[in-house]
C-alpha atoms as a PDB file:
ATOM      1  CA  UNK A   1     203.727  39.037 -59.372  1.00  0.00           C
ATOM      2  CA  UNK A   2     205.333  41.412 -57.020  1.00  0.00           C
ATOM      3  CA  UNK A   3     203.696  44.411 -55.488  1.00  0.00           C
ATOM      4  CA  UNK A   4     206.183  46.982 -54.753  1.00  0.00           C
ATOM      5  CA  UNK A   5     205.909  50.387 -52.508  1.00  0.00           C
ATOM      6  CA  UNK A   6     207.349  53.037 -54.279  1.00  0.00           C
ATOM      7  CA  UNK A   7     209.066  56.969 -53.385  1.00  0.00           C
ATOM      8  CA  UNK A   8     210.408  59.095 -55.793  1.00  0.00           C
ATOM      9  CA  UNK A   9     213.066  61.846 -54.601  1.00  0.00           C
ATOM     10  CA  UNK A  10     210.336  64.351 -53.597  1.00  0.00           C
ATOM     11  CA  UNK A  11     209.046  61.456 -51.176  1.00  0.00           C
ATOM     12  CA  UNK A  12     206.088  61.046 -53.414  1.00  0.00           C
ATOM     13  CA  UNK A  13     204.829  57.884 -51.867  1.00  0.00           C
ATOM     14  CA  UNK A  14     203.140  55.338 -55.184  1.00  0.00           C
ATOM     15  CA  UNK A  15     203.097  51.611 -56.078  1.00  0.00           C
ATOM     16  CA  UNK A  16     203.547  49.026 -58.947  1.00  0.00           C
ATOM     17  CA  UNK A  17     202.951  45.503 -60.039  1.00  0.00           C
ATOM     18  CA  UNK A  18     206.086  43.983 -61.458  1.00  0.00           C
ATOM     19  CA  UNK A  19     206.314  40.486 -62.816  1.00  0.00           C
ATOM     20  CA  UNK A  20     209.594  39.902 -60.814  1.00  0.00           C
ATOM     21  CA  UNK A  21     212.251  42.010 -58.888  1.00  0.00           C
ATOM     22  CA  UNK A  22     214.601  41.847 -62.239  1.00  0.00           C
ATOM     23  CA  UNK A  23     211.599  43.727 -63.926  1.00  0.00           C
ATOM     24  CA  UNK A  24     211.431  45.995 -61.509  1.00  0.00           C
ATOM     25  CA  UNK A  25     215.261  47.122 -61.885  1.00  0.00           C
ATOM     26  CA  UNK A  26     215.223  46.782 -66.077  1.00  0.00           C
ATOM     27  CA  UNK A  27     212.813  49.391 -65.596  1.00  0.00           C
ATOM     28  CA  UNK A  28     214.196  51.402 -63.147  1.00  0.00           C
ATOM     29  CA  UNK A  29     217.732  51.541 -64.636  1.00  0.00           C
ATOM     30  CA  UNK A  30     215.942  52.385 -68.156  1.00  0.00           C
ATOM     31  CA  UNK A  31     214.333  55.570 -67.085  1.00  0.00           C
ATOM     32  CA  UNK A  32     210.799  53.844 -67.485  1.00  0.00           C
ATOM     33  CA  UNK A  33     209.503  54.753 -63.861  1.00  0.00           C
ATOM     34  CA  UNK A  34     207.885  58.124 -62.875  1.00  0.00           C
ATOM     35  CA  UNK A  35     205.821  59.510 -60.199  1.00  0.00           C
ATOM     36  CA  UNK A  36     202.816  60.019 -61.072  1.00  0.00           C
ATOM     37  CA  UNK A  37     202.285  62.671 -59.082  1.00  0.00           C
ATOM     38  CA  UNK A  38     205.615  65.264 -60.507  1.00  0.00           C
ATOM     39  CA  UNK A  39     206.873  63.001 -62.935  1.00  0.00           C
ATOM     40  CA  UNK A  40     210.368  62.092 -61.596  1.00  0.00           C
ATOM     41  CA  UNK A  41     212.430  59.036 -63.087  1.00  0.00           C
ATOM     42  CA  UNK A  42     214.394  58.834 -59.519  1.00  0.00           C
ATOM     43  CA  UNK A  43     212.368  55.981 -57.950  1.00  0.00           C
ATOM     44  CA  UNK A  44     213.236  53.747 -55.191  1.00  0.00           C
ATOM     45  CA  UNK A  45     211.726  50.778 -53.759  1.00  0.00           C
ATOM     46  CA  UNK A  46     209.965  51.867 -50.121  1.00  0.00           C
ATOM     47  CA  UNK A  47     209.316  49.986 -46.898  1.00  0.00           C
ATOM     48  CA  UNK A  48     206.729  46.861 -47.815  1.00  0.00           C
ATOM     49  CA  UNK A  49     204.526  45.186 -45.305  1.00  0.00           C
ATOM     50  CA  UNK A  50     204.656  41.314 -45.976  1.00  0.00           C
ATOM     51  CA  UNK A  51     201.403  40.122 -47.270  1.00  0.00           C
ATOM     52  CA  UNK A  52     199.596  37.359 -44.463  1.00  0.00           C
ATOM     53  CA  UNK A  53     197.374  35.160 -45.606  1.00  0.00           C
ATOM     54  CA  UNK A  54     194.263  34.060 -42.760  1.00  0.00           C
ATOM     55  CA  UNK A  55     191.454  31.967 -42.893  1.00  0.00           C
ATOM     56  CA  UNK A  56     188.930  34.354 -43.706  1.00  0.00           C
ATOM     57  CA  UNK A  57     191.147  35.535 -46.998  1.00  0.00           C
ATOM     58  CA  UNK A  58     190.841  31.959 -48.575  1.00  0.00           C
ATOM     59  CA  UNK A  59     187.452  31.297 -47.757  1.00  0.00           C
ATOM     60  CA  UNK A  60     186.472  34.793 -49.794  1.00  0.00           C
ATOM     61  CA  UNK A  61     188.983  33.751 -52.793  1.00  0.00           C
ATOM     62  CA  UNK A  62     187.281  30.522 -52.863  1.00  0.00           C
ATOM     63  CA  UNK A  63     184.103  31.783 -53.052  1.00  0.00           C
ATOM     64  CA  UNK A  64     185.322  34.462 -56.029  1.00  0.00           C
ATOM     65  CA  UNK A  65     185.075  32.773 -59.514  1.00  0.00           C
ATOM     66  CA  UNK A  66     188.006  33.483 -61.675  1.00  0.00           C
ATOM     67  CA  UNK A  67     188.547  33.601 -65.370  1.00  0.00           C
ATOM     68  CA  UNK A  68     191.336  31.120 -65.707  1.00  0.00           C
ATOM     69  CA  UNK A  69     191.487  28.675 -63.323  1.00  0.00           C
ATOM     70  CA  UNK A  70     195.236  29.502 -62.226  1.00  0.00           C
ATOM     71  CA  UNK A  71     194.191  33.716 -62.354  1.00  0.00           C
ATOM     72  CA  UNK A  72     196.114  34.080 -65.608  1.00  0.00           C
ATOM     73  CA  UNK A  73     195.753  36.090 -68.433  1.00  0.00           C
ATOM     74  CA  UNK A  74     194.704  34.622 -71.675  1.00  0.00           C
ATOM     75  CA  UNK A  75     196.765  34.933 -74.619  1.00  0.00           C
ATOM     76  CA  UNK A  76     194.145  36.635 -76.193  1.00  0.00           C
ATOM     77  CA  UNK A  77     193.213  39.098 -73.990  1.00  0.00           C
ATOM     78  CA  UNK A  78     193.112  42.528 -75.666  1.00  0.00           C
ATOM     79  CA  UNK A  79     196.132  44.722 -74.920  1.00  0.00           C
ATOM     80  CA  UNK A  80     196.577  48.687 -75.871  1.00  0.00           C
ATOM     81  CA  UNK A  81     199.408  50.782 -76.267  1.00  0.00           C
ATOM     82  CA  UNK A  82     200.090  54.746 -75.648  1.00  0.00           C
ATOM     83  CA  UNK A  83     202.990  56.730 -74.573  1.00  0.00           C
ATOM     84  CA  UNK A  84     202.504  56.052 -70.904  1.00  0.00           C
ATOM     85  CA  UNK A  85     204.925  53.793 -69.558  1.00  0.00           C
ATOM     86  CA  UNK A  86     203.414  50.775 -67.648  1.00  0.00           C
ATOM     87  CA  UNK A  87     203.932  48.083 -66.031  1.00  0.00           C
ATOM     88  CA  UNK A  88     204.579  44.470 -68.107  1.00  0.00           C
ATOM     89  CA  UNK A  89     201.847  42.405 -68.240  1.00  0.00           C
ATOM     90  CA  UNK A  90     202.257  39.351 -65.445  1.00  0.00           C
ATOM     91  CA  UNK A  91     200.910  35.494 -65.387  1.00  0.00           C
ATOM     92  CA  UNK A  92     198.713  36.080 -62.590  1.00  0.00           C
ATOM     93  CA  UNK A  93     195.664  38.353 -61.903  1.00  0.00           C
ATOM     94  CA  UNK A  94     195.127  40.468 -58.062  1.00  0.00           C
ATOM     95  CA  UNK A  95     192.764  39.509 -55.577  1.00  0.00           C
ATOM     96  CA  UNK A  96     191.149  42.012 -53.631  1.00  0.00           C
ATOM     97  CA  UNK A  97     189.577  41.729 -50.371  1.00  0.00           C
ATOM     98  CA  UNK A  98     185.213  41.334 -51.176  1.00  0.00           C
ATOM     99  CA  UNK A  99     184.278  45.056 -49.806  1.00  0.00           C
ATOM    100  CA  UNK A 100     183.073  48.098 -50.864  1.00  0.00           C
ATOM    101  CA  UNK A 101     186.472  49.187 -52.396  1.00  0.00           C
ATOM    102  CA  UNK A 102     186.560  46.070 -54.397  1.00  0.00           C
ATOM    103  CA  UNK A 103     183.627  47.437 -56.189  1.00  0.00           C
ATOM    104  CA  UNK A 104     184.380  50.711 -56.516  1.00  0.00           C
ATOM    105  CA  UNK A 105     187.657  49.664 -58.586  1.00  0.00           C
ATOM    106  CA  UNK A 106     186.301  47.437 -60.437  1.00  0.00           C
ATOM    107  CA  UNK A 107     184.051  50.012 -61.527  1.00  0.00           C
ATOM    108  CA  UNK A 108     186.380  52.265 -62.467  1.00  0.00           C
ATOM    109  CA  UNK A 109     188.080  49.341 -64.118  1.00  0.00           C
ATOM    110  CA  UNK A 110     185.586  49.026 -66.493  1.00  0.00           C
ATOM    111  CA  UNK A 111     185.191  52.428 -67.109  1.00  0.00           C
ATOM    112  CA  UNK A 112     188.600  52.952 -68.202  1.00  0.00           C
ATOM    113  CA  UNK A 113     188.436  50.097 -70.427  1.00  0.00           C
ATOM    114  CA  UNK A 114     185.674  51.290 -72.045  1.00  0.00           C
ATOM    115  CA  UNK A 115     187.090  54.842 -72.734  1.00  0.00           C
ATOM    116  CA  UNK A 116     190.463  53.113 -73.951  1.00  0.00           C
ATOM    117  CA  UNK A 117     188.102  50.603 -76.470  1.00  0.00           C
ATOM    118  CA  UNK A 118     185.780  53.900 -77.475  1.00  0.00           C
ATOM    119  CA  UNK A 119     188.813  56.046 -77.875  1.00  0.00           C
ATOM    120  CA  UNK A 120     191.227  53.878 -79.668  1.00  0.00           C
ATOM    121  CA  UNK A 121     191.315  51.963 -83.140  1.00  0.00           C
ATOM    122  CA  UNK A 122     191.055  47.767 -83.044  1.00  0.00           C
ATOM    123  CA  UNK A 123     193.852  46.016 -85.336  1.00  0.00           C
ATOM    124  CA  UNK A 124     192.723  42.863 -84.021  1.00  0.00           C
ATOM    125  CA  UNK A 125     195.561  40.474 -84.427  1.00  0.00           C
ATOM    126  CA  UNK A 126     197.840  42.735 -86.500  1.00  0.00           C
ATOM    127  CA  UNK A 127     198.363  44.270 -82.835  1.00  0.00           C
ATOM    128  CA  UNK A 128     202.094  43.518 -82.190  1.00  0.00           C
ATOM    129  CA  UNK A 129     203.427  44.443 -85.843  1.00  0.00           C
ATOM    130  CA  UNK A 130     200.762  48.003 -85.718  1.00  0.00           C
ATOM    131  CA  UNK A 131     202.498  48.748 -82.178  1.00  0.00           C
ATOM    132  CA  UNK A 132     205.948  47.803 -83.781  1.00  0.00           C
ATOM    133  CA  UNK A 133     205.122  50.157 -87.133  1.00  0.00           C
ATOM    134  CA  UNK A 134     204.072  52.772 -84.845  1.00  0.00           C
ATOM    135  CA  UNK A 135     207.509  52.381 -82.325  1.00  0.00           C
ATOM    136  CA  UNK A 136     209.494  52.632 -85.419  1.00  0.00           C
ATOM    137  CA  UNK A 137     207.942  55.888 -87.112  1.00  0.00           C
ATOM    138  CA  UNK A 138     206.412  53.799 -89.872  1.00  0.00           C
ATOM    139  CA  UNK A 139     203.196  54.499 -89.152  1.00  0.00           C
ATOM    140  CA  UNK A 140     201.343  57.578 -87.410  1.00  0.00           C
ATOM    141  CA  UNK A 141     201.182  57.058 -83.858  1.00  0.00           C
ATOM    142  CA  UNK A 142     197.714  56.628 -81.934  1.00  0.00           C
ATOM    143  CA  UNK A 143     196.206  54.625 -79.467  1.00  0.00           C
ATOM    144  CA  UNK A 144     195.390  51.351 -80.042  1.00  0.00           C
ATOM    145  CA  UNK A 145     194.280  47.930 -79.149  1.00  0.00           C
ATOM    146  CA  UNK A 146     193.789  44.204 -79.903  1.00  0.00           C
ATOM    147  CA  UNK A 147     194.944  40.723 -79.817  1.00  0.00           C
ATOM    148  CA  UNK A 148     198.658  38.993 -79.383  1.00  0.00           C
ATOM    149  CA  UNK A 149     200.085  36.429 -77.880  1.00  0.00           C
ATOM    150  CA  UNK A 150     201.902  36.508 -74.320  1.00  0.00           C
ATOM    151  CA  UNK A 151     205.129  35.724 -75.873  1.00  0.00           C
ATOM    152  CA  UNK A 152     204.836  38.579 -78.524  1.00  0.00           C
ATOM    153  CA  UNK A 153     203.805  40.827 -75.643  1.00  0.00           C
ATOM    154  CA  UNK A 154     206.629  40.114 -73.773  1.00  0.00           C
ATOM    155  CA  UNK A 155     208.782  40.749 -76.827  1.00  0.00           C
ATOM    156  CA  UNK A 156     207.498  44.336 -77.180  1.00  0.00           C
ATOM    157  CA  UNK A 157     207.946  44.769 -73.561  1.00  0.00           C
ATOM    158  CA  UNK A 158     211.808  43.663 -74.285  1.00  0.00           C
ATOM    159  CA  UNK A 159     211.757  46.383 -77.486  1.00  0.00           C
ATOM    160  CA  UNK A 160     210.889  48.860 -74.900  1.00  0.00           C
ATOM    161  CA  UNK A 161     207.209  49.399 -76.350  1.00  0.00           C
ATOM    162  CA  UNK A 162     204.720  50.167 -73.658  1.00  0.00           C
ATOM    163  CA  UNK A 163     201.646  48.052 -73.472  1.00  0.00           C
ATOM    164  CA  UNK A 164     198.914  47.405 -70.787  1.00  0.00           C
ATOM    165  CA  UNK A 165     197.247  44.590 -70.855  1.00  0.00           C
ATOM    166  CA  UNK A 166     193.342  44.770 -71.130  1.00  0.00           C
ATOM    167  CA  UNK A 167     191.832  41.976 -69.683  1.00  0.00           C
ATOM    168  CA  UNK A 168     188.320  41.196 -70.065  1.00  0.00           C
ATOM    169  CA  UNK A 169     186.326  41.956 -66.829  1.00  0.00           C
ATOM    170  CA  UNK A 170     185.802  38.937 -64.527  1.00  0.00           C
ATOM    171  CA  UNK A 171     181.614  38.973 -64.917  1.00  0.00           C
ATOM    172  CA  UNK A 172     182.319  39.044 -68.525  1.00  0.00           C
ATOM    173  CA  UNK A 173     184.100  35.467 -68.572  1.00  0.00           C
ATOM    174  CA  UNK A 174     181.162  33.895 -66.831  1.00  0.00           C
END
C-alpha cells in the first residue's frame, strides 16, 4: 500500500492510500480524484517524506495485536458503496504510532462505521450483484453494505463502482 501526498491546482494540500502507483494513475487519468476541500479532478502527486522505520516503531507494532496475522483484510469484511469516489481496497491494513491521535481516529473510525451500518441497507452476500444492479440503473440507488469476496471487489473497482471497504474494528476481532 502506498501513501501518497496530494495538491490539487488550487494547492489544496490532501492524501490517499493507493494499492500501487498504477492505481494511483488509473484513477487519476479517469477523473476519479478530487479535493476534498473545492472538489477539483486536477490532482498531482506532492513532495513525500520517505517513511523510516526505528526501534521504538517495531517494538509498539509488536506489542499491537492485529486481525490477520499479515494486517490483511478478510474476504469477508463488510464493504459499502455511495457516490463518493474512494480509494480501492488494499491487502494490507495502516499502523499508527500508539498515542493520543491513534485513539482519537480510531474513534472516529468507529463512529463512521456505525453511521454507514445505521444509515444503509445490509444485502449480505448479494453485495457485488446489488452494487452492480444499482451501477447499471436496474435498481434504485442507495447506500449500502455487506459481504464479497476480494476478487469481486476488485472487479467492481475495475467496473468503475466505488466501494470502501469496512473492516471490522481491531478490538472487535479479539
Amino acid at each position: 500500500m502506498i501513501r501518497y501526498s496530494l495538491v490539487c491546482d488550487s494547492g489544496h494540500a490532501s492524501e490517499g492510500w493507493f494499492r500501487n502507483s498504477s492505481d494511483f494513475d488509473r484513477q487519476q487519468t479517469g477523473g476519479h480524484l478530487s479535493c476534498p476541500l473545492c472538489g477539483s479532478l486536477q490532482i498531482v502527486k506532492g513532495l513525500m517524506a520517505p517513511a523510516v522505520s526505528t526501534s521504538r516503531s517495531r517494538e509498539a507494532r509488536s506489542a499491537e495485536p492485529a486481525g490477520n496475522k499479515d494486517g490483511s483484510m478478510r474476504e469477508s469484511d463488510p464493504v459499502s458503496v455511495s457516490g463518493a469516489a474512494v480509494a480501492p481496497p488494499s491487502n494490507t491494513a495502516a499502523i499508527l504510532p500508539p498515542d493520543l491521535r491513534q485513539k482519537e481516529i480510531a474513534a472516529a473510525y468507529r463512529l463512521l462505521r456505525a453511521q454507514i451500518i445505521a444509515n444503509a441497507e445490509n444485502v449480505g452476500s448479494d453485495f457485488a450483484r446489488e452494487a452492480r444492479k444499482m451501477h447499471h440503473g436496474e435498481t434504485q440507488e442507495r447506500t449500502i453494505y455487506g459481504e464479497t469476496t476480494r476478487k469481486d471487489a476488485e472487479a467492481l473497482l475495475d467496473e468503475g463502482i466505488d466501494i470502501l471497504p469496512l473492516p471490522a474494528p481491531p478490538e472487535d476481532a479479539n
